[in-house]
Each structure stands twice: as structure tokens, then as C-alpha cells.
PDB file of N, CA and C in Angstrom:
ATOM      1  N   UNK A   1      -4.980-147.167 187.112  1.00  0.00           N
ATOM      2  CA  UNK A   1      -5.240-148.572 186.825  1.00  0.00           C
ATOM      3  C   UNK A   1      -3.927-149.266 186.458  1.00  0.00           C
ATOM      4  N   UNK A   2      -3.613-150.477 186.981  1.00  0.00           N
ATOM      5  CA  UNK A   2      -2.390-150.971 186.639  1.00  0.00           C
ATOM      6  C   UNK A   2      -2.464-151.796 185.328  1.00  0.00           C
ATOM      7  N   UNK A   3      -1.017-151.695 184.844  1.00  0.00           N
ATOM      8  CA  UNK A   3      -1.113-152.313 183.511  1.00  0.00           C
ATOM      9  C   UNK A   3      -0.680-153.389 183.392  1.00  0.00           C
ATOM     10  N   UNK A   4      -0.469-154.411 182.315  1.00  0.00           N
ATOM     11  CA  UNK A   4      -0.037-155.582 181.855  1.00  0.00           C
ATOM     12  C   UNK A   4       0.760-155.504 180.598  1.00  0.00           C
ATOM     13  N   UNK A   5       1.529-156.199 180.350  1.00  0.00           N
ATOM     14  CA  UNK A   5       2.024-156.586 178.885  1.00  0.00           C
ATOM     15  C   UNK A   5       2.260-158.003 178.729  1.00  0.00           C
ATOM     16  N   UNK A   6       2.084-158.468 177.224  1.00  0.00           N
ATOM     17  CA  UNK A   6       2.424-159.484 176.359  1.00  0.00           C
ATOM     18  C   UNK A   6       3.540-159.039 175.522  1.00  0.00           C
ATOM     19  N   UNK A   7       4.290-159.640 176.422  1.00  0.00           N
ATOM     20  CA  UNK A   7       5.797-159.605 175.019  1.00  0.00           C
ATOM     21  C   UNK A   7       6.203-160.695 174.416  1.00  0.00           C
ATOM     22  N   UNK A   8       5.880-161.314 172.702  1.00  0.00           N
ATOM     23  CA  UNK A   8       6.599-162.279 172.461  1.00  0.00           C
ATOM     24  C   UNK A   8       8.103-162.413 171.992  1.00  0.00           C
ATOM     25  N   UNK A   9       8.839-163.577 172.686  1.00  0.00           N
ATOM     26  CA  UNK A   9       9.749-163.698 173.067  1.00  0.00           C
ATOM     27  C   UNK A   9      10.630-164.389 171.574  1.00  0.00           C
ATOM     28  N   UNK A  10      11.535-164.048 171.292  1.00  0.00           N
ATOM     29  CA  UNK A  10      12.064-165.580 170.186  1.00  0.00           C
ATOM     30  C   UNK A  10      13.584-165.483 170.858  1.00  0.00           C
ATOM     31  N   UNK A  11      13.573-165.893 171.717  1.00  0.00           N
ATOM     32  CA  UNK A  11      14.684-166.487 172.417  1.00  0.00           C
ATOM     33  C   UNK A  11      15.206-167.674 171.739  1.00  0.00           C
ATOM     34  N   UNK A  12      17.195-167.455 172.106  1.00  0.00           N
ATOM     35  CA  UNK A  12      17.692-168.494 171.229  1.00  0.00           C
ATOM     36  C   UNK A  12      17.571-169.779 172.111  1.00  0.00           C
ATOM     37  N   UNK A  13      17.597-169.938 173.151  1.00  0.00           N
ATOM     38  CA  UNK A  13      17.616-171.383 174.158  1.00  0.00           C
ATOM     39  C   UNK A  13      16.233-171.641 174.509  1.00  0.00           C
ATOM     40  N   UNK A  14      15.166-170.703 174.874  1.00  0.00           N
ATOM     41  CA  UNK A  14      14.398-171.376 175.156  1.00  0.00           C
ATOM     42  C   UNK A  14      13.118-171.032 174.098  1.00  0.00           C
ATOM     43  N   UNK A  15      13.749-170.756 172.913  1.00  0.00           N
ATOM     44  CA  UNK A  15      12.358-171.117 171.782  1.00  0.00           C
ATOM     45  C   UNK A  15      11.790-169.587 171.775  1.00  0.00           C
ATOM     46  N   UNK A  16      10.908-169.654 171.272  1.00  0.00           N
ATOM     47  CA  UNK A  16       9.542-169.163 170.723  1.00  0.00           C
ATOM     48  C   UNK A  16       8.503-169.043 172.123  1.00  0.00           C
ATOM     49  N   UNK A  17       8.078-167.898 172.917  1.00  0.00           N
ATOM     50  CA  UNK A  17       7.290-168.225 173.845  1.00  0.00           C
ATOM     51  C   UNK A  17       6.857-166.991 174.094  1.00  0.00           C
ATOM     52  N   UNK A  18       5.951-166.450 174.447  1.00  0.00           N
ATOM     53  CA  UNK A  18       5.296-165.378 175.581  1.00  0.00           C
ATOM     54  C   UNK A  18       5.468-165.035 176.717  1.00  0.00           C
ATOM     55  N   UNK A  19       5.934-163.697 177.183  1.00  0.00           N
ATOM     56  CA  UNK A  19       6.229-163.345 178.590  1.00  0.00           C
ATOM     57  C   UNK A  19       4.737-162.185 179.003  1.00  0.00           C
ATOM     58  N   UNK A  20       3.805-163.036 180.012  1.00  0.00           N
ATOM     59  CA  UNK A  20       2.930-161.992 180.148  1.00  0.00           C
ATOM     60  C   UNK A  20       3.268-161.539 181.925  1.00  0.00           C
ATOM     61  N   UNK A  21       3.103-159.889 181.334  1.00  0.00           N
ATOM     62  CA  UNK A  21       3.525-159.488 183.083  1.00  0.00           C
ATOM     63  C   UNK A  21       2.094-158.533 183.687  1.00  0.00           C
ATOM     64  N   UNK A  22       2.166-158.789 185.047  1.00  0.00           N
ATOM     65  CA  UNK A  22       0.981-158.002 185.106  1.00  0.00           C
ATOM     66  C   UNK A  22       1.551-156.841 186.613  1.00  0.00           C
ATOM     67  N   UNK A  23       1.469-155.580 186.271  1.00  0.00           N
ATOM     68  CA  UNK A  23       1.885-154.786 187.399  1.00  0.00           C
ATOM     69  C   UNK A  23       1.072-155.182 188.855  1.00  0.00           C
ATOM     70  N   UNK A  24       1.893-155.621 189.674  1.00  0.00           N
ATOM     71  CA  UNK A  24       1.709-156.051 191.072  1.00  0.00           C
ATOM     72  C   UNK A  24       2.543-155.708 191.998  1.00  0.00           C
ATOM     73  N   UNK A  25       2.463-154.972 193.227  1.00  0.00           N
ATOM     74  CA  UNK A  25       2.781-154.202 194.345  1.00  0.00           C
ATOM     75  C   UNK A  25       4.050-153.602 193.783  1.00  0.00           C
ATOM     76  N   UNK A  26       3.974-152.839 192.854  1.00  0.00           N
ATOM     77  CA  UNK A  26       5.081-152.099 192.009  1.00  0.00           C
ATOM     78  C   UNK A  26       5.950-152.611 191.211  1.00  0.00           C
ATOM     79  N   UNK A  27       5.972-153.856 191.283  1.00  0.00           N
ATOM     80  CA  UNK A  27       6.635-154.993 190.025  1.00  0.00           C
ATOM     81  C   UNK A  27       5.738-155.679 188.752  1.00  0.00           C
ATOM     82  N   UNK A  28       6.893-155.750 187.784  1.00  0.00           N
ATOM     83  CA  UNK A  28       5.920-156.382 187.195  1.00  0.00           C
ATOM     84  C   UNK A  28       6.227-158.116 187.171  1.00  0.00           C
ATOM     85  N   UNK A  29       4.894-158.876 187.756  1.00  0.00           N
ATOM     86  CA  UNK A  29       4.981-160.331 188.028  1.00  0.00           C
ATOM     87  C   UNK A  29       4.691-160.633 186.395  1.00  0.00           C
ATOM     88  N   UNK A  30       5.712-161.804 186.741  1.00  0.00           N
ATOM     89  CA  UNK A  30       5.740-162.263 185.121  1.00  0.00           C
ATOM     90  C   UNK A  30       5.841-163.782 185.148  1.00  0.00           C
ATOM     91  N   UNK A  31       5.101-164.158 183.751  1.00  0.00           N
ATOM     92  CA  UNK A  31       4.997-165.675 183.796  1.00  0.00           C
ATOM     93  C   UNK A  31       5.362-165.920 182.183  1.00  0.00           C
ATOM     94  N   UNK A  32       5.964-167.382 182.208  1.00  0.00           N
ATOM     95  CA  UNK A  32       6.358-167.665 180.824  1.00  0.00           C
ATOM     96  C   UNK A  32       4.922-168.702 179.865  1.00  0.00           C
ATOM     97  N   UNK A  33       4.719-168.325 178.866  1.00  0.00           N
ATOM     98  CA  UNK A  33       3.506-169.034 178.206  1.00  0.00           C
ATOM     99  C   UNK A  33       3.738-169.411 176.991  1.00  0.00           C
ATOM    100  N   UNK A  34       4.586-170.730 176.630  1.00  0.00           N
ATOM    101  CA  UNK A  34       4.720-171.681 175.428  1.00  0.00           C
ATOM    102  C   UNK A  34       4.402-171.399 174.733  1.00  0.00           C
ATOM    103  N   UNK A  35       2.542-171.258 174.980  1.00  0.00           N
ATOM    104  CA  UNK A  35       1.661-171.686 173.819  1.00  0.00           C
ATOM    105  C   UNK A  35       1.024-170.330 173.901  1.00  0.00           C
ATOM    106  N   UNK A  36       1.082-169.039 174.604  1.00  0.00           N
ATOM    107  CA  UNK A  36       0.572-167.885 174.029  1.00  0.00           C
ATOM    108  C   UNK A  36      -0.529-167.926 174.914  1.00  0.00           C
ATOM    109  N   UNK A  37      -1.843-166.548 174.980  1.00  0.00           N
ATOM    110  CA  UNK A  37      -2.345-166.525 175.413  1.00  0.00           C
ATOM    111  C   UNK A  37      -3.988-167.945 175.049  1.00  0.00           C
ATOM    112  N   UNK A  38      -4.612-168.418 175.991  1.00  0.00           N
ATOM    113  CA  UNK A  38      -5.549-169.107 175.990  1.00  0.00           C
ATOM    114  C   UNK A  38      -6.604-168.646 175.538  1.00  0.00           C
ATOM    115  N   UNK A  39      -7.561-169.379 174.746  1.00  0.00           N
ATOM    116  CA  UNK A  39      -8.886-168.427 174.197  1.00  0.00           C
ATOM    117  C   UNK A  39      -9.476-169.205 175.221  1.00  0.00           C
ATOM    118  N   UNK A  40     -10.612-168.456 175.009  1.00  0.00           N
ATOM    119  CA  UNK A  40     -12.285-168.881 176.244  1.00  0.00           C
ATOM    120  C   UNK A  40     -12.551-170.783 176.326  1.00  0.00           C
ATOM    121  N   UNK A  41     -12.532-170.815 177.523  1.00  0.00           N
ATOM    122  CA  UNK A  41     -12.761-172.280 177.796  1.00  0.00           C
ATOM    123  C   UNK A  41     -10.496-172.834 178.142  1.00  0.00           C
ATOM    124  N   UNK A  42      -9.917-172.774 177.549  1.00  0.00           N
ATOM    125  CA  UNK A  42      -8.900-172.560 177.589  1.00  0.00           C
ATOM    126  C   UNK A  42      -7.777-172.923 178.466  1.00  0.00           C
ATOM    127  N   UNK A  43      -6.796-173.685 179.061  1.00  0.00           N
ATOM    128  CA  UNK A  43      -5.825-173.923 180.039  1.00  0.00           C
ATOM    129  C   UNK A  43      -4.656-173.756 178.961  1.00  0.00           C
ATOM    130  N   UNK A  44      -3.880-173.248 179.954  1.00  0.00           N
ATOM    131  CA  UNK A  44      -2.256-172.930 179.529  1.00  0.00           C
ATOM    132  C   UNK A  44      -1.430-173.039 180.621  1.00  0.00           C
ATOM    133  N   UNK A  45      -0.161-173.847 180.685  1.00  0.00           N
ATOM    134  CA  UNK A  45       0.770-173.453 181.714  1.00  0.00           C
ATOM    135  C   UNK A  45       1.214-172.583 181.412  1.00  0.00           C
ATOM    136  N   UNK A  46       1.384-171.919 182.573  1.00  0.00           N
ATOM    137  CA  UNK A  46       2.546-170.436 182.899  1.00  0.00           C
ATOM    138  C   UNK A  46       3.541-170.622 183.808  1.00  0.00           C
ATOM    139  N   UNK A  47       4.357-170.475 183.477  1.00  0.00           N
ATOM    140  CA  UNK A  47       5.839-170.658 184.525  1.00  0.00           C
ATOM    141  C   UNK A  47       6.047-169.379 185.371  1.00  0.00           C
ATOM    142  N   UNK A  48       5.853-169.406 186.231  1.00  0.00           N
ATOM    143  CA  UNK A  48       6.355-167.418 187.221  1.00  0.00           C
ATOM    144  C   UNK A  48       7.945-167.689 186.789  1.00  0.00           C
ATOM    145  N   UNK A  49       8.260-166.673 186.271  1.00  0.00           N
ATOM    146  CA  UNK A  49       9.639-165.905 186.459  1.00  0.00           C
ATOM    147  C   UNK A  49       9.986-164.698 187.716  1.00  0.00           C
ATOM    148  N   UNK A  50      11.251-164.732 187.587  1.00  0.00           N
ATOM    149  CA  UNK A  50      11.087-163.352 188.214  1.00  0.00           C
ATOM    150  C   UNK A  50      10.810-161.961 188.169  1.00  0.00           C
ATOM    151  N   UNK A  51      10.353-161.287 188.907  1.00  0.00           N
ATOM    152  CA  UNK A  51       9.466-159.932 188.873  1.00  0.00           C
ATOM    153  C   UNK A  51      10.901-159.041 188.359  1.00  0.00           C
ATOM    154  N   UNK A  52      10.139-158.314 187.727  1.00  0.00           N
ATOM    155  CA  UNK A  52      10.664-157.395 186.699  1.00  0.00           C
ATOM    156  C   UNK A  52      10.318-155.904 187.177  1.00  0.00           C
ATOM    157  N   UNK A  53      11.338-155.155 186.526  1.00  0.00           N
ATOM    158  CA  UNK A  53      11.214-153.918 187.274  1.00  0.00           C
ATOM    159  C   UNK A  53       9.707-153.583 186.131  1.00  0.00           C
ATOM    160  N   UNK A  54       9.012-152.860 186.660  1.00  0.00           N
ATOM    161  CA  UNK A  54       7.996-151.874 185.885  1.00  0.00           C
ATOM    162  C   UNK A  54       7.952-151.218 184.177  1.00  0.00           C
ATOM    163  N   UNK A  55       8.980-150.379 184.567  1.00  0.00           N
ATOM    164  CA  UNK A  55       9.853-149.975 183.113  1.00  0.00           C
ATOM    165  C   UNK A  55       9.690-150.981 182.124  1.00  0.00           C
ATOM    166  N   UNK A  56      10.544-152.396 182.398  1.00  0.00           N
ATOM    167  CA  UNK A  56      10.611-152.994 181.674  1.00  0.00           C
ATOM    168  C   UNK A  56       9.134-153.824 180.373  1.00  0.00           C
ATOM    169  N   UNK A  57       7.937-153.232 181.047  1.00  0.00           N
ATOM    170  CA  UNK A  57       6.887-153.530 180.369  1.00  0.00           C
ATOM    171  C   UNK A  57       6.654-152.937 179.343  1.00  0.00           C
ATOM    172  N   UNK A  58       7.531-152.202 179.003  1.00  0.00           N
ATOM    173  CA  UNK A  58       7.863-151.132 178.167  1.00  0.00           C
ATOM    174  C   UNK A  58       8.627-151.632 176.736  1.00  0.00           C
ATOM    175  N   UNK A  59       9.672-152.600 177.153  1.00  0.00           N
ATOM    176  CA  UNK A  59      10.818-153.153 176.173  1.00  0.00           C
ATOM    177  C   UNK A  59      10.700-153.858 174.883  1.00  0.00           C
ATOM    178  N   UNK A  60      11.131-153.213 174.340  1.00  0.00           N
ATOM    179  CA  UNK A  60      11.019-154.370 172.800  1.00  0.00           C
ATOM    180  C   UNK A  60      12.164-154.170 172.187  1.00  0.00           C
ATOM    181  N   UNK A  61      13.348-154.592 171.634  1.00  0.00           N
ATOM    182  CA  UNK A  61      14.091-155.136 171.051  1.00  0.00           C
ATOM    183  C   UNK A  61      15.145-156.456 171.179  1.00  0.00           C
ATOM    184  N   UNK A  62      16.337-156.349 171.387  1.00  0.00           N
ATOM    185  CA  UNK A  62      17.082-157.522 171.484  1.00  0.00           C
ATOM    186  C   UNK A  62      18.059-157.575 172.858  1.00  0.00           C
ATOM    187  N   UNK A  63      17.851-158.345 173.318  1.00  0.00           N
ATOM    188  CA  UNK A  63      18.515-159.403 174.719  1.00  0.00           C
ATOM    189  C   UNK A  63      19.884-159.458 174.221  1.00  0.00           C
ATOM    190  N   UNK A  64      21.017-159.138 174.288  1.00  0.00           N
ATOM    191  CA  UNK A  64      22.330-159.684 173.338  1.00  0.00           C
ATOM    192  C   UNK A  64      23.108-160.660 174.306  1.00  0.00           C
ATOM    193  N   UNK A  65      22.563-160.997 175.193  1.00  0.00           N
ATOM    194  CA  UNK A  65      23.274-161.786 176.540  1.00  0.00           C
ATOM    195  C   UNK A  65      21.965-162.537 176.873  1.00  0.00           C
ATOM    196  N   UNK A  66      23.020-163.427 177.850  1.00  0.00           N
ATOM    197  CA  UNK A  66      21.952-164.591 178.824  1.00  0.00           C
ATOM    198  C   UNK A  66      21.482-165.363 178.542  1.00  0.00           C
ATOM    199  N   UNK A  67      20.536-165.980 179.016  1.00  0.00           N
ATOM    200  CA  UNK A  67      19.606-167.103 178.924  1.00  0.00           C
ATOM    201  C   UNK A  67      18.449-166.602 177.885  1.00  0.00           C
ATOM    202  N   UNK A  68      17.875-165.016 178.274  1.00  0.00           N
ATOM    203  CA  UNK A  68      17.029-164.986 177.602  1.00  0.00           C
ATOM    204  C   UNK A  68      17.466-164.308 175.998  1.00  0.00           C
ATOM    205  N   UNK A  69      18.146-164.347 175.613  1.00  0.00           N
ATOM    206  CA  UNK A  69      19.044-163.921 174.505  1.00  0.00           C
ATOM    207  C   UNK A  69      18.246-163.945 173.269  1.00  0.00           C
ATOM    208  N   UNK A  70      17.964-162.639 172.592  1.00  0.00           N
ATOM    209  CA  UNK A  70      16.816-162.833 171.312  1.00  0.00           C
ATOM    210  C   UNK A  70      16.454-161.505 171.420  1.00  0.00           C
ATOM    211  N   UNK A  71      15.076-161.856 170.539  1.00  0.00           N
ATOM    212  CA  UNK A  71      14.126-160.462 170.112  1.00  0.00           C
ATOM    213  C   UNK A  71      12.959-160.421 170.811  1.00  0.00           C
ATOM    214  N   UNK A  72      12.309-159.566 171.723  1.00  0.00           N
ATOM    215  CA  UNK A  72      11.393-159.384 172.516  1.00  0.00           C
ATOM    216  C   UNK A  72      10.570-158.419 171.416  1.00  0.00           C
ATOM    217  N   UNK A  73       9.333-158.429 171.037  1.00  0.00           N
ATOM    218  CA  UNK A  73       8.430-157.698 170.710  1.00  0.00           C
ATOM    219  C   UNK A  73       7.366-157.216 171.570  1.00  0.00           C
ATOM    220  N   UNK A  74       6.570-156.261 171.737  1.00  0.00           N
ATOM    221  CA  UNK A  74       5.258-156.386 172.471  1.00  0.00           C
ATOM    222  C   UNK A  74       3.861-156.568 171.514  1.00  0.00           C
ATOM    223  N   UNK A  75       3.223-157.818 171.662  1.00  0.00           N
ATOM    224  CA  UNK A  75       2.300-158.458 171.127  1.00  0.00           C
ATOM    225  C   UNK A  75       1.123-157.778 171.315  1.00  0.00           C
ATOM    226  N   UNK A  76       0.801-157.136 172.595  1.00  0.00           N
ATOM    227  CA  UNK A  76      -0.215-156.553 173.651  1.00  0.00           C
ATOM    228  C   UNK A  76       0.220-155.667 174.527  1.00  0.00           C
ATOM    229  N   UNK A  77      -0.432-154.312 175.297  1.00  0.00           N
ATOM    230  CA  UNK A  77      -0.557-154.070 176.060  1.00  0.00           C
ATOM    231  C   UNK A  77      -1.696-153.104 176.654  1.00  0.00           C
ATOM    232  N   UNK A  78      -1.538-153.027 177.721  1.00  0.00           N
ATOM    233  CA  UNK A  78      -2.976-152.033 177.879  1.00  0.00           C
ATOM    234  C   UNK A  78      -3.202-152.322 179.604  1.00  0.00           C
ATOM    235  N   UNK A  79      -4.547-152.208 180.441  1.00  0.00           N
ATOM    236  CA  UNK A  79      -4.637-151.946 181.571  1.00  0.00           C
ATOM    237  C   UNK A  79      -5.581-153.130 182.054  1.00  0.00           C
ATOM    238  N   UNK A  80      -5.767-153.371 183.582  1.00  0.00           N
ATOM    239  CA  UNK A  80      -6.037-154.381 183.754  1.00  0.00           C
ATOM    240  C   UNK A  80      -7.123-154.210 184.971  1.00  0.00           C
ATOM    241  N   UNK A  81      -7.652-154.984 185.353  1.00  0.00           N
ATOM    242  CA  UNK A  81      -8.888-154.837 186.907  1.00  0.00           C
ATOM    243  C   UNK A  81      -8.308-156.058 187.186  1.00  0.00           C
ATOM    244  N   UNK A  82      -7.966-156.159 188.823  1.00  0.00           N
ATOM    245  CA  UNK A  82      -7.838-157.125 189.631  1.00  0.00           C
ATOM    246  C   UNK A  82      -8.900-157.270 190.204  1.00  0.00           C
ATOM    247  N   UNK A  83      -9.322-158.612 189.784  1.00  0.00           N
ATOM    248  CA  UNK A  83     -10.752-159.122 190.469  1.00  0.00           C
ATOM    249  C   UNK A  83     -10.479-159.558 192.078  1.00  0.00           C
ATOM    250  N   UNK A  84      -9.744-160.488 192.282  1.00  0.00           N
ATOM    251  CA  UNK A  84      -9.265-161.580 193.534  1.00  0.00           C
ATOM    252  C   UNK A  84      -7.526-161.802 193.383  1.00  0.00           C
ATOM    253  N   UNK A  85      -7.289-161.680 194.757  1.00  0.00           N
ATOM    254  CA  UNK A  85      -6.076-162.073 194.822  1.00  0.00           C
ATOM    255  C   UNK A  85      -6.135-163.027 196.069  1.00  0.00           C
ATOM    256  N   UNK A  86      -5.466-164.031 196.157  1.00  0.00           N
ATOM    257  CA  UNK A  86      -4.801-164.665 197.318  1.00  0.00           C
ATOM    258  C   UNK A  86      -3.186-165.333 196.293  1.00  0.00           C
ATOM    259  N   UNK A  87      -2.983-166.454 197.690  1.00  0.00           N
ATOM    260  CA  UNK A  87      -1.461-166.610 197.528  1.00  0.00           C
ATOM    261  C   UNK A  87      -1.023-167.996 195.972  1.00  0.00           C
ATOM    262  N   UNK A  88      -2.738-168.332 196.038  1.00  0.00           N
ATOM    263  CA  UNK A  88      -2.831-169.428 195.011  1.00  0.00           C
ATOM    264  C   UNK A  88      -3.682-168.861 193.833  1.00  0.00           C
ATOM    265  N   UNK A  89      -3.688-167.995 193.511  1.00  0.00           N
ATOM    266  CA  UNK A  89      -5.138-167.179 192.365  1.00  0.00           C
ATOM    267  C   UNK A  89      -5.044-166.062 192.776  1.00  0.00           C
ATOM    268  N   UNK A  90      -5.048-165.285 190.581  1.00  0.00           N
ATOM    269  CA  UNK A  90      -5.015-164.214 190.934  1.00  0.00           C
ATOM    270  C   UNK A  90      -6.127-163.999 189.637  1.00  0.00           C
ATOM    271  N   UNK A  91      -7.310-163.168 189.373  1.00  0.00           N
ATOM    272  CA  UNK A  91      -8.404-163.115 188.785  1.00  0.00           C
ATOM    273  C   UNK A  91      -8.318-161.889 188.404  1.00  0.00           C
ATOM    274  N   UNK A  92      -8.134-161.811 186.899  1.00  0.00           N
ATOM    275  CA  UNK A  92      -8.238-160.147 186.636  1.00  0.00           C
ATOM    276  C   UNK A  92      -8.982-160.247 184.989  1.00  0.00           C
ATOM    277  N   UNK A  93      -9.282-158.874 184.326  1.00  0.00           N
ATOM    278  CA  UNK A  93     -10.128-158.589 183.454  1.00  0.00           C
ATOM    279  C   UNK A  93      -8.992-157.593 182.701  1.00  0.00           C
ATOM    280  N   UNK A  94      -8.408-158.103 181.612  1.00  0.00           N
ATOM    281  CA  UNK A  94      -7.721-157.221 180.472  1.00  0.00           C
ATOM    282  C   UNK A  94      -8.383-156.632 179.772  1.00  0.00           C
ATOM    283  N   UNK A  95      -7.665-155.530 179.283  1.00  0.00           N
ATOM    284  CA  UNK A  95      -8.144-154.274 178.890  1.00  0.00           C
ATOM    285  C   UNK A  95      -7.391-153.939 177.713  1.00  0.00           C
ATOM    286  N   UNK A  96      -6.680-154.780 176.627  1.00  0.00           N
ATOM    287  CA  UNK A  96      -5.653-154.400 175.605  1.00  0.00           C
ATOM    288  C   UNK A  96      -6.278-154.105 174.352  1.00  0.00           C
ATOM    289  N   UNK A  97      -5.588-154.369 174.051  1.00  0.00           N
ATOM    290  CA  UNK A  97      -5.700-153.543 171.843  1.00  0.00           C
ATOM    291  C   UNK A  97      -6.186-154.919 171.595  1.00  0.00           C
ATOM    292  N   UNK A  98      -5.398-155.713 171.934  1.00  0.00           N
ATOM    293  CA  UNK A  98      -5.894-156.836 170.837  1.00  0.00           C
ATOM    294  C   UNK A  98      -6.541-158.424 172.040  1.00  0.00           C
ATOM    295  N   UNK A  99      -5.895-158.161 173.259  1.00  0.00           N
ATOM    296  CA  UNK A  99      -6.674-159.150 174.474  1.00  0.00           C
ATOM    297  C   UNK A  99      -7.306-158.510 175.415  1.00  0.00           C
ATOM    298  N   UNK A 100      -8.824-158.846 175.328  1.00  0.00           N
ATOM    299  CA  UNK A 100     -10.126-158.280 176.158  1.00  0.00           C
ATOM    300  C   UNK A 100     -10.603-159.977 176.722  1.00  0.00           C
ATOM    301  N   UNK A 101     -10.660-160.040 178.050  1.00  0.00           N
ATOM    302  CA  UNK A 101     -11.302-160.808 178.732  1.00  0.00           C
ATOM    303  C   UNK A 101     -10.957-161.277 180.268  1.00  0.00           C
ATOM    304  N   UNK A 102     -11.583-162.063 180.962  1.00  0.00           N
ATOM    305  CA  UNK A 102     -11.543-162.223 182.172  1.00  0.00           C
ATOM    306  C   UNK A 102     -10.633-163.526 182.168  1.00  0.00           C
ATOM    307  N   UNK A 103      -9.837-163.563 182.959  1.00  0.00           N
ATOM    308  CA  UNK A 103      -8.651-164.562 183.397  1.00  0.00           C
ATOM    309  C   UNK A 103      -8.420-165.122 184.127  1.00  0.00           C
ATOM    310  N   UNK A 104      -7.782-166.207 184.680  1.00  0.00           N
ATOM    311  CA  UNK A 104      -7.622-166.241 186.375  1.00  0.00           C
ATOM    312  C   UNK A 104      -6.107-167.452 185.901  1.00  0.00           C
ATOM    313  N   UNK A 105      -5.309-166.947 186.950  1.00  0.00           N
ATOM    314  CA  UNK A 105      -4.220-168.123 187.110  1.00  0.00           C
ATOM    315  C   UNK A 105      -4.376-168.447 188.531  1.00  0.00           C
ATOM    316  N   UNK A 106      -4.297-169.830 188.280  1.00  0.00           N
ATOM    317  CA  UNK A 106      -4.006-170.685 189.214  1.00  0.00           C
ATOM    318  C   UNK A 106      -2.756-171.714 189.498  1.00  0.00           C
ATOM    319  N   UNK A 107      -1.985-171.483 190.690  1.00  0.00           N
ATOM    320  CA  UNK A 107      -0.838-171.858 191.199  1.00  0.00           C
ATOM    321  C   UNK A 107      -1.320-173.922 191.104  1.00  0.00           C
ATOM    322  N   UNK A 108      -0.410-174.499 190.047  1.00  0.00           N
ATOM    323  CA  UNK A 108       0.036-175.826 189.874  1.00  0.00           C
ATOM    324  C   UNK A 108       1.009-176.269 190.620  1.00  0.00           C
ATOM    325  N   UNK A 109       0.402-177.052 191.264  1.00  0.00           N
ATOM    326  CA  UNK A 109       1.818-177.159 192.336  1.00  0.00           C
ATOM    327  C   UNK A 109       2.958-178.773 191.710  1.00  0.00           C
ATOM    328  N   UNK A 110       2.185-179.140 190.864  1.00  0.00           N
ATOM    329  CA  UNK A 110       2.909-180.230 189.846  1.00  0.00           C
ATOM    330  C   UNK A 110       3.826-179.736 189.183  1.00  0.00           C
ATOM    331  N   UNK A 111       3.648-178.724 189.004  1.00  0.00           N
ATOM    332  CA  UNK A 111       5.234-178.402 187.941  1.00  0.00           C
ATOM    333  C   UNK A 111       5.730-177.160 189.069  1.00  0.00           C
ATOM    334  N   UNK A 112       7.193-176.871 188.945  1.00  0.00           N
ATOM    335  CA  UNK A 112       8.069-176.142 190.046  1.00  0.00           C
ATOM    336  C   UNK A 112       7.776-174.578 189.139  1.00  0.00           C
ATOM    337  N   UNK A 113       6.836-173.964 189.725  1.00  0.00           N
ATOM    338  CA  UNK A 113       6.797-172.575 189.758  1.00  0.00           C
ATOM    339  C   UNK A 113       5.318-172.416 188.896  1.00  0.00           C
ATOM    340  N   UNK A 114       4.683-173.014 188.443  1.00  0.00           N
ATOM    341  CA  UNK A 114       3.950-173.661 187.841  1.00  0.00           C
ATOM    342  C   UNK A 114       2.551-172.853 188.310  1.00  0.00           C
ATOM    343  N   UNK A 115       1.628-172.981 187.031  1.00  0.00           N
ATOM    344  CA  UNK A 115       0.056-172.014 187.165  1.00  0.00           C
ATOM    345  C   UNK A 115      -0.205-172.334 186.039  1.00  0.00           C
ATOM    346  N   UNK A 116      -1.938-172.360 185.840  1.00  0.00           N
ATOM    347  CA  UNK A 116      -2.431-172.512 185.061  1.00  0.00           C
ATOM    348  C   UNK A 116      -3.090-171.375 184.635  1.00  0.00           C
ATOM    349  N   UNK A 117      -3.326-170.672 183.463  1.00  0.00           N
ATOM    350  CA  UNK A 117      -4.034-169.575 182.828  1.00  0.00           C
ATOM    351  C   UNK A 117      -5.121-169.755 182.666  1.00  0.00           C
ATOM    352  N   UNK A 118      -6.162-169.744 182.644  1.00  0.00           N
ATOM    353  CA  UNK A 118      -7.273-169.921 182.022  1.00  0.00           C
ATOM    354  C   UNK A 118      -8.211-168.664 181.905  1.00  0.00           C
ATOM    355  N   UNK A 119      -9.241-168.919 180.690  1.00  0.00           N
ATOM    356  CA  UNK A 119      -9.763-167.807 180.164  1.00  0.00           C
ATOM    357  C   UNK A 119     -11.164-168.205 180.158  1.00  0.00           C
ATOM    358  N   UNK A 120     -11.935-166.994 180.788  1.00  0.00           N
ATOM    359  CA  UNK A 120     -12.518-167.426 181.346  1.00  0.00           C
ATOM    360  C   UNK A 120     -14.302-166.844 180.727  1.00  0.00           C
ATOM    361  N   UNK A 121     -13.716-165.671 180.002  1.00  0.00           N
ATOM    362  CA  UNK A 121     -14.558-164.670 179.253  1.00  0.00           C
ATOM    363  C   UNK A 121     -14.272-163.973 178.115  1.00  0.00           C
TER     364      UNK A 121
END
């Protein structure tokens, strides 16, 4: 079963934010989330970043370089069911310690790289 992580981020440039990644065709796809994960009923933008090696779902301490420069913790992790995939939505059911429910992001084409989270269960 493929896995996911929530790592919160306290990056010095871009704040306080959430990186959730979810293992996809051997990467892990990752999106940036401001405001953290969404409770039921729920919208959040997510920004796609770039895919991350696997391993890295793994990481928690400090960035000492770059953009993303700071302390990475892991908030969450655990395993996931892919419900639906296409090129605009991807529908899956978490399986973590502390986030259990059904999800779906959807590709925003208003903001540049842009998706909406929503929670759905």
C-alpha cells in the first residue's frame, strides 16, 4: 500500500506551512498547504511542488540552505487507498495516526500550479 506524509514546515521565507506528499508512480507528489490539513466539509489550496524522491517522506530535521530553509517535522504519516485518478483529480482515503478520511484534490487552474483539497469524510 503506498504511503503519504504530512510534514510541517517552519521555513524562514515562506512561513509556517504544510508539505503533504502522497507516493505516486514511485515519487513522492507533493503539495504546499498554508492552512494545514482541511476538516470535513472543508477547501484548502494546495500548491504542487516538485516530486520528491520517496526516501524523503521519511525527513525531519533542518533545511540549512535554500528557499526552503528551516525545520521540517513530520505531523502525520501512514498509508493511503487511491480511489480515482485522472490528470485533474486525485481521490484517496488516509490511513494515519492522527489523519483518517477520504480526500480528493482538485487541479485550480486560477492559481499557477494550484488544487484544491477537500475533505470529504
Amino acid at each position: 500500500m503506498p504511503k503519504f506524509v504530512i510534514q510541517e514546515h517552519f521555513a524562514e521565507r515562506a512561513g509556517h506551512h504544510y508539505d503533504f506528499r502522497l507516493e505516486i508512480d514511485g515519487v513522492a507528489k507533493s503539495w504546499v498547504l498554508k492552512k494545514g490539513i482541511p476538516k470535513k466539509g472543508e477547501k484548502r489550496l494546495a500548491i504542487q511542488t516538485f516530486d520528491h524522491t520517496v526516501d524523503y517522506m521519511d525527513f525531519e530535521g533542518e533545511i540549512p540552505f535554500g528557499y526552503g530553509r528551516g525545520i521540517v517535522k513530520i505531523y502525520d504519516k501512514g498509508n493511503y487507498e487511491l480511489l480515482e485518478r485522472s490528470n485533474d483529480k486525485i481521490k484517496f482515503r488516509l490511513k494515519g495516526e492522527k489523519v483518517k478520511g477520504t480526500f480528493v484534490l482538485i487541479r485550480f487552474p486560477k492559481v499557477k500550479n494550484g488544487w484544491l483539497m477537500i475533505r470529504i469524510d
